[in-house]
Protein backbone atom coordinates (compact mmCIF):
# COMPACT_ATOMS: atom_id res chain seq x y z
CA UNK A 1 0.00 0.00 0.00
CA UNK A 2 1.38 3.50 -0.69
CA UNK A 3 1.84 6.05 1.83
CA UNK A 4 0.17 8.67 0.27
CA UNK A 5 -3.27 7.06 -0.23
CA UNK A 6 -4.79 7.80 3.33
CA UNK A 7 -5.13 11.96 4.04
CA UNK A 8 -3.00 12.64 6.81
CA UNK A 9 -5.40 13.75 10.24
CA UNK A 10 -3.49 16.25 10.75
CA UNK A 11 -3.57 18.09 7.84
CA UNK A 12 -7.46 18.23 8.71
CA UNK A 13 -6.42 19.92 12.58
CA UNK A 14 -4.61 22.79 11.00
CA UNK A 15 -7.52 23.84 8.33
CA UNK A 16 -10.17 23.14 11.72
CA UNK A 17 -7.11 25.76 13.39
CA UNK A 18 -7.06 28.34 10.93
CA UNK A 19 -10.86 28.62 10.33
CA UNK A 20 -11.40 29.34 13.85
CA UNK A 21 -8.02 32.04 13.56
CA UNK A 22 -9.83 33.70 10.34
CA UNK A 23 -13.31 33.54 12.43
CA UNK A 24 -12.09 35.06 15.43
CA UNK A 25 -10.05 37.85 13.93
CA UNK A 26 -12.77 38.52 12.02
CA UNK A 27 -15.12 38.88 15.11
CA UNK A 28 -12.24 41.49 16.70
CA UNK A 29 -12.47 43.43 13.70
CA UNK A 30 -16.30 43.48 14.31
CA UNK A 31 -15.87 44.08 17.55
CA UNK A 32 -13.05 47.08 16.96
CA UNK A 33 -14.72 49.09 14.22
CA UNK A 34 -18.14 49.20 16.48
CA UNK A 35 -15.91 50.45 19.59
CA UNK A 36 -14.38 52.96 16.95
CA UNK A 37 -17.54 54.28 16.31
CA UNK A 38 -18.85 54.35 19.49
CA UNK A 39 -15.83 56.22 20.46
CA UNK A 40 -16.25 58.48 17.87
CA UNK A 41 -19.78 58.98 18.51
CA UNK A 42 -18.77 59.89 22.24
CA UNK A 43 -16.01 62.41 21.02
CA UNK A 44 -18.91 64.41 19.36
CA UNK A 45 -21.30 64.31 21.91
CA UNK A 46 -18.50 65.75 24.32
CA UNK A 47 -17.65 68.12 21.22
CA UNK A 48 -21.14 69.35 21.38
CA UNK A 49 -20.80 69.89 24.79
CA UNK A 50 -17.87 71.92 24.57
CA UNK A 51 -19.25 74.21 22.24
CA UNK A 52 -22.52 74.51 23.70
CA UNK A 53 -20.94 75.58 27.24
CA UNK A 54 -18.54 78.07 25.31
CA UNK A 55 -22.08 79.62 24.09
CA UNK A 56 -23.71 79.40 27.44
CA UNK A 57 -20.87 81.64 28.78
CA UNK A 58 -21.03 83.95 26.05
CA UNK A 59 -24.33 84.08 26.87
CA UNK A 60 -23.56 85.04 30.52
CA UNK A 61 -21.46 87.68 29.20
CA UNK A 62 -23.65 88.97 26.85
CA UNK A 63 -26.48 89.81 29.14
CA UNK A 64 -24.18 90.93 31.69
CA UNK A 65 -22.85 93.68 29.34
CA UNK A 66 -26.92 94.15 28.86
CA UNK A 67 -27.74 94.32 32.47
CA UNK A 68 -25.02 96.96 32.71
CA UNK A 69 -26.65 99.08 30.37
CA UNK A 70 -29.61 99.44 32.07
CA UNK A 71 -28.50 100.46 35.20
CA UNK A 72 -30.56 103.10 37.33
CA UNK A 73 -33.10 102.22 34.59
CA UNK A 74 -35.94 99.58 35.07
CA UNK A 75 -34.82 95.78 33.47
CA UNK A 76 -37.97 95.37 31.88
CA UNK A 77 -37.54 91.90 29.35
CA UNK A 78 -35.39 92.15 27.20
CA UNK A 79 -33.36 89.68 24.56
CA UNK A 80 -29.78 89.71 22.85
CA UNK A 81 -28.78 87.44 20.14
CA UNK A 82 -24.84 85.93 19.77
CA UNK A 83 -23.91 84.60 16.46
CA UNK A 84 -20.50 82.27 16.42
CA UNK A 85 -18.99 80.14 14.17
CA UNK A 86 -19.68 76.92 15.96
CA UNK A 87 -23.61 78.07 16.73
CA UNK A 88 -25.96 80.77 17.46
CA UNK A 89 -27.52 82.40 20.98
CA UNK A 90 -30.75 84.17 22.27
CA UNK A 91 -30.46 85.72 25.49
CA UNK A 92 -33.53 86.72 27.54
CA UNK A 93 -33.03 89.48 30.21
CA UNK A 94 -36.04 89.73 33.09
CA UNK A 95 -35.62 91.68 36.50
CA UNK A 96 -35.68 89.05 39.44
CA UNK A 97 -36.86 91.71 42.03
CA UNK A 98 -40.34 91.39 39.93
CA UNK A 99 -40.89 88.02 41.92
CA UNK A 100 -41.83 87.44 45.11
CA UNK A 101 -39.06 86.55 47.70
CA UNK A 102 -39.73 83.42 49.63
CA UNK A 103 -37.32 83.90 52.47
CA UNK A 104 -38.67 87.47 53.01
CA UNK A 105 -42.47 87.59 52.32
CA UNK A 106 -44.66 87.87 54.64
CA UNK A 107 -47.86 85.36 55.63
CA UNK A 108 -50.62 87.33 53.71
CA UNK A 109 -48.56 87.71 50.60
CA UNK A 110 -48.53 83.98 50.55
CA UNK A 111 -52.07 83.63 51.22
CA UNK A 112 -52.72 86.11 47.97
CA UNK A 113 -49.93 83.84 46.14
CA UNK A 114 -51.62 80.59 46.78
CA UNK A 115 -54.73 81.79 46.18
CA UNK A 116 -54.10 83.14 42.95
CA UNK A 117 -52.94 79.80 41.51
CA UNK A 118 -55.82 78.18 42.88
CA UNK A 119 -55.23 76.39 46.01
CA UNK A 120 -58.45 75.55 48.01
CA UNK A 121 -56.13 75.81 51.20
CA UNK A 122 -54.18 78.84 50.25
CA UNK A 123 -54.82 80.47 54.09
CA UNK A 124 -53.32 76.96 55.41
CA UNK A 125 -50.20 76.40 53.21
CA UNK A 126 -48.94 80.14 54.04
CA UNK A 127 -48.75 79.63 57.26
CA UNK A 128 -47.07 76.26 57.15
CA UNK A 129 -44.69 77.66 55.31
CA UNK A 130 -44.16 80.75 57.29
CA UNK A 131 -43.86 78.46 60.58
CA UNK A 132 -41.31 75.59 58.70
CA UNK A 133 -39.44 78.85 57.64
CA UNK A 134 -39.19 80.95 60.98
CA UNK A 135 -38.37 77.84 62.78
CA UNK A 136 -35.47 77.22 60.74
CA UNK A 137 -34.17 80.74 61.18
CA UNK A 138 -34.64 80.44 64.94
CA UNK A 139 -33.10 76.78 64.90
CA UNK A 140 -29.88 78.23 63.14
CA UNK A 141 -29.83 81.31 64.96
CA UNK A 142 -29.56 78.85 68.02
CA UNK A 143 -27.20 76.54 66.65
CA UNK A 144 -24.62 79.08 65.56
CA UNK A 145 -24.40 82.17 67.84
CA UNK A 146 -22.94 85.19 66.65
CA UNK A 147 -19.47 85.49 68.44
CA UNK A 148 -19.20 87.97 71.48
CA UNK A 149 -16.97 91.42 70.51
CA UNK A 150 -13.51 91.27 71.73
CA UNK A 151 -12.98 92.09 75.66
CA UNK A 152 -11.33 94.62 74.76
CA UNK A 153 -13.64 96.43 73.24
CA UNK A 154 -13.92 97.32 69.47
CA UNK A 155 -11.40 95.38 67.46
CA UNK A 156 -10.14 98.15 65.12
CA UNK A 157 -9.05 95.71 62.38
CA UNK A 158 -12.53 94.30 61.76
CA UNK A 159 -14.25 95.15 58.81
CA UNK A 160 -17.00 97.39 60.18
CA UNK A 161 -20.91 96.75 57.89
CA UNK A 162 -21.62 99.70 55.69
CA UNK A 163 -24.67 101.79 56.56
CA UNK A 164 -27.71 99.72 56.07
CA UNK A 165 -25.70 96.03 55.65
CA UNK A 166 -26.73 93.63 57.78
CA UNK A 167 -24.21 91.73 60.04
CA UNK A 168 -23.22 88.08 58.01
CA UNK A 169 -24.71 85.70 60.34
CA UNK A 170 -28.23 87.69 60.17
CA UNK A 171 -28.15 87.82 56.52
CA UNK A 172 -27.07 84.16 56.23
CA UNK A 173 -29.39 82.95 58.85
CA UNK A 174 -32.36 84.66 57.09
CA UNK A 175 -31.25 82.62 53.65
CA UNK A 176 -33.21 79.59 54.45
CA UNK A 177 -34.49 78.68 51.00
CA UNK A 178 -31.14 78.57 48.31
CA UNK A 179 -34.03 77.12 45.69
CA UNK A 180 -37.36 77.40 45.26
CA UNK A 181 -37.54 73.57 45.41
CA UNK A 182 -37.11 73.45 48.69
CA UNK A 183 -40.04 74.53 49.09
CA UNK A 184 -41.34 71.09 48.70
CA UNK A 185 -39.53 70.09 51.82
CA UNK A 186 -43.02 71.48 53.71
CA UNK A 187 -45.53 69.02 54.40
CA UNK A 188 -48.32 71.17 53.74
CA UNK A 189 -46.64 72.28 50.06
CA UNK A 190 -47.31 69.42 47.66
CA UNK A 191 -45.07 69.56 44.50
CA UNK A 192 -48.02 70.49 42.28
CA UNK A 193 -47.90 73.51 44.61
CA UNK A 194 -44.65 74.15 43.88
CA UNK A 195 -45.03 74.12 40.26
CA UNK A 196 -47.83 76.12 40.26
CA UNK A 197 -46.41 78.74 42.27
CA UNK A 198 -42.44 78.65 40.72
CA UNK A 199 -42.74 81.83 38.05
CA UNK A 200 -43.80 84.09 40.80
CA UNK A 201 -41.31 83.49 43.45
CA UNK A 202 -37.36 83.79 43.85
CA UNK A 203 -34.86 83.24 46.31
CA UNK A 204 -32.94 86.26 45.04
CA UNK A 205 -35.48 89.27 45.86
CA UNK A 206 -36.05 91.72 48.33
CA UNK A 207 -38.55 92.39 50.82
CA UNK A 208 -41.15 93.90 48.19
CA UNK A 209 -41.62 93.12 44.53
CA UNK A 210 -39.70 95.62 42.10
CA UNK A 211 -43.45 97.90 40.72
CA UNK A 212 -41.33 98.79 37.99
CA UNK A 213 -40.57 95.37 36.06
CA UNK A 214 -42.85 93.05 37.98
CA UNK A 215 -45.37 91.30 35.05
CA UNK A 216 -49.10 91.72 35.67
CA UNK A 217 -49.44 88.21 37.03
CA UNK A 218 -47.49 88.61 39.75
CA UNK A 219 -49.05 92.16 40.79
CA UNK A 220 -52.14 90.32 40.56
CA UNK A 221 -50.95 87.75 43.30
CA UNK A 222 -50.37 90.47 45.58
CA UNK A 223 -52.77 91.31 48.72
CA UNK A 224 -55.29 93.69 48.55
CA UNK A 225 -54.59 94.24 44.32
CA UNK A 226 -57.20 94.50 42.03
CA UNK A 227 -57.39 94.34 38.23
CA UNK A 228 -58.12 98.25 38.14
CA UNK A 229 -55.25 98.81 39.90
CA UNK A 230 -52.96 96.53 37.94
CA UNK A 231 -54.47 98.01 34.82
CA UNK A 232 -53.35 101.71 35.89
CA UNK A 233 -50.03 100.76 36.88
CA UNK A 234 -48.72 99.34 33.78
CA UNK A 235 -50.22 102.37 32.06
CA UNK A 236 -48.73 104.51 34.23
CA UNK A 237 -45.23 102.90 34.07
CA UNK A 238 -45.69 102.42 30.35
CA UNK A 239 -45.61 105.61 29.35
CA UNK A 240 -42.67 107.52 32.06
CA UNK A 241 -40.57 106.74 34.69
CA UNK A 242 -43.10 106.27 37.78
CA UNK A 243 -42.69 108.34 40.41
CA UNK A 244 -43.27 106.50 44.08
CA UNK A 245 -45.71 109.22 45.18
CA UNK A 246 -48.06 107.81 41.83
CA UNK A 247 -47.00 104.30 42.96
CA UNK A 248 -48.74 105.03 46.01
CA UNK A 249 -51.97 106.89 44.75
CA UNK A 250 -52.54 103.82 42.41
CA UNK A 251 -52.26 100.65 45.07
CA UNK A 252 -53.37 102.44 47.92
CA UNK A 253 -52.51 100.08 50.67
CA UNK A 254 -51.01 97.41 48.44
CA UNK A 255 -48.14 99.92 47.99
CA UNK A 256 -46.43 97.96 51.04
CA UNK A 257 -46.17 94.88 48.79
CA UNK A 258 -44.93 96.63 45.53
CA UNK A 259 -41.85 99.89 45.83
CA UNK A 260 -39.56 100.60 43.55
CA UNK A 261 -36.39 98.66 43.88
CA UNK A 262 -32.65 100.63 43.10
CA UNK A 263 -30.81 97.84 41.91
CA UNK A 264 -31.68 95.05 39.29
CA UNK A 265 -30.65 90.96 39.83
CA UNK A 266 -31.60 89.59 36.02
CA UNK A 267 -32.66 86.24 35.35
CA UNK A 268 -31.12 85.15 32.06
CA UNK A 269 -32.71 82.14 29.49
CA UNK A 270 -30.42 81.32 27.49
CA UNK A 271 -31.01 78.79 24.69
CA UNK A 272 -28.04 77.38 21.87
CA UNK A 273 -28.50 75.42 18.77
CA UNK A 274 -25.17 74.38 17.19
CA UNK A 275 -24.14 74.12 13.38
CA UNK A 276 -25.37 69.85 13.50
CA UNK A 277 -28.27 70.53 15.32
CA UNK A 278 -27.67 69.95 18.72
CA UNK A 279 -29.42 71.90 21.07
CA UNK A 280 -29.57 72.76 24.79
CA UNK A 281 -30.66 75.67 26.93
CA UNK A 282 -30.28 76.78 30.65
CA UNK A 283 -31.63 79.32 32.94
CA UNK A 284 -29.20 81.73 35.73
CA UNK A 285 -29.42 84.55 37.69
CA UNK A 286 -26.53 87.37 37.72
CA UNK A 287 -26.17 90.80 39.67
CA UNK A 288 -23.46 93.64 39.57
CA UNK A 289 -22.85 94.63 42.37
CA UNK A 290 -21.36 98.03 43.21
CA UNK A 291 -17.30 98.55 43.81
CA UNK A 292 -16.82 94.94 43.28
CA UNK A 293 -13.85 93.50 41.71
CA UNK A 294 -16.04 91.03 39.11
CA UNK A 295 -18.28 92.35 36.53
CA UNK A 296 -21.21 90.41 37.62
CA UNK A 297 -21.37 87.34 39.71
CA UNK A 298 -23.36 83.67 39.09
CA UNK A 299 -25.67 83.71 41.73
CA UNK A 300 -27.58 80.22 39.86
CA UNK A 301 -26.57 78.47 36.83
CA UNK A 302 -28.86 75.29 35.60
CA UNK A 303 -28.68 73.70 32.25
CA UNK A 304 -32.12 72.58 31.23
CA UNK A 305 -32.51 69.14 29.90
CA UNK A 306 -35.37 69.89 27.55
CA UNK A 307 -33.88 71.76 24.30
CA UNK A 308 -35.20 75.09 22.66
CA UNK A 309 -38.83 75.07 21.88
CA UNK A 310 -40.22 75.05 17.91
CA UNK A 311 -41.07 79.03 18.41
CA UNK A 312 -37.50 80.18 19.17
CA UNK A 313 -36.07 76.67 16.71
CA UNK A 314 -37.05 79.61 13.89
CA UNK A 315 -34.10 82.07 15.07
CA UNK A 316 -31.25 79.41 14.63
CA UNK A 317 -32.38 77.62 10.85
């Protein structure tokens, strides 16, 4: 018998080898160009990024240089737009003093608030939140004392308040709420509540709403305000710079709710849309403050996961 008449076995091994080599490198190559693109999908989303927060602080800047231009002037809304070469802008201005403060208002302006979204128990939920909120001031104010001056009397290194500051531990102590959120943290304040009642309040105001810039809704919401009066004041305010002695002849007693305010803390909306049509948007507050050495401070920042809306899609195509 000849030697070559039988196929040798393992001449059929090394073909089983190699067809399980070729299949294998094939799945790695699979396996390679999908994490390439992957990869390269995640280098453009963080590209995206980039360029969107590049807008978002142009943005900052923009209405900045906007809020400075209206100063001793009322911030009534107002919009800039930013064109770059990686995407466009739209910046909308609005006065924060027009909202109602929730660390300073008092019970019956929450009552009015309340009521004027429609809650049954309006009367109920102001003072609950009144209460949760004075307890918290006294409950800090008990838990951090302010130090006692020096024995020695008045140190004369210590940065004295200027007329009409209030010491730091009384203004941080009367900062309960940092968001309006929080407000949910009240039993008696349901999160419906707090969505309901979010466009008319701040955490950045003062003790009264700014008459000049504040939008009819919210002068509605205030106590003892009726639509006649609301009517007259934007008439009045439309037409001049109002005068606090015709402030006061138009609300009558719901003057104490509504003064003119000397300073202006905007709220800024800023929305991007990028050359490939990615799109984002986020809301802050800024304020210039007087001798200071920054142009304007971040007092919030929050990037909205929701993109523009179809109305303002228009501006960027």
């Amino acid at each position: 018998m000849r030697s070559g008449s039988r196929l040798d076995p393992r001449r059929g091994v090394v073909l089983v080898a190699v067809l399980w080599t070729i299949a294998l490198l094939s799945t790695l190559a699979m396996a390679a160009g999908a994490g390439f693109r992957g990869f390269a999908g995640v280098l453009a989303v963080d590209r995206d990024r980039v360029q969107a927060e590049a807008l978002f602080t142009a943005g900052l800047e923009a209405g900045a240089d906007l809020l400075a231009k209206y100063h001793g002037r009322p911030l009534r809304p107002v919009e800039t737009r930013i064109s770059l070469s990686t995407g466009a802008a739209r910046v909308r201005l609005g006065d924060e003093l027009g909202r109602i403060d929730i660390n300073k208002a008092p019970l019956e302006v929450f009552a009015s608030l309340f009521a004027e979204v429609g809650a049954p128990d309006a009367n109920e939920v102001a003072r609950a939140i009144v209460l949760w909120r004075d307890g918290q001031v006294k409950t800090a104010a008990h838990k951090e004392p302010a130090e006692p001056p020096p024995p020695q009397g008045e140190n004369p290194g210590a940065a004295k308040p200027q007329p009409g500051e209030k010491p730091p531990e009384k203004r941080d102590l009367e900062q309960v709420f940092t968001n309006v959120d929080q407000l949910a943290q009240i039993p008696a304040v349901t999160p419906s509540y707090v969505g309901l009642v979010a466009p008319y309040v701040t955490v950045f105001g003062a003790e009264t709403v700014n008459v000049a810039t504040a939008p009819p809704q919210i002068l509605r919401a205030l106590p003892e305000m009726t639509e006649a009066k609301v009517e007259q004041l934007l008439e009045a305010r439309s037409v001049s710079p109002i005068e606090p002695a015709r402030i006061e002849q138009i609300l009558g007693p719901a003057a104490r709710y509504a003064k003119l305010a000397t300073r202006s803390v905007a709220r800024l909306r800023i929305t991007v849309a990028l050359a490939d049509g990615y799109a984002a948007a986020a809301e802050a507050v800024i304020v210039i403050l007087p001798k200071d050495r920054q142009p304007y401070r971040v007092l919030f920042f929050e990037q909205k996961p929701t993109p523009i809306d179809a109305g303002e899609r228009g501006f960027f195509e």
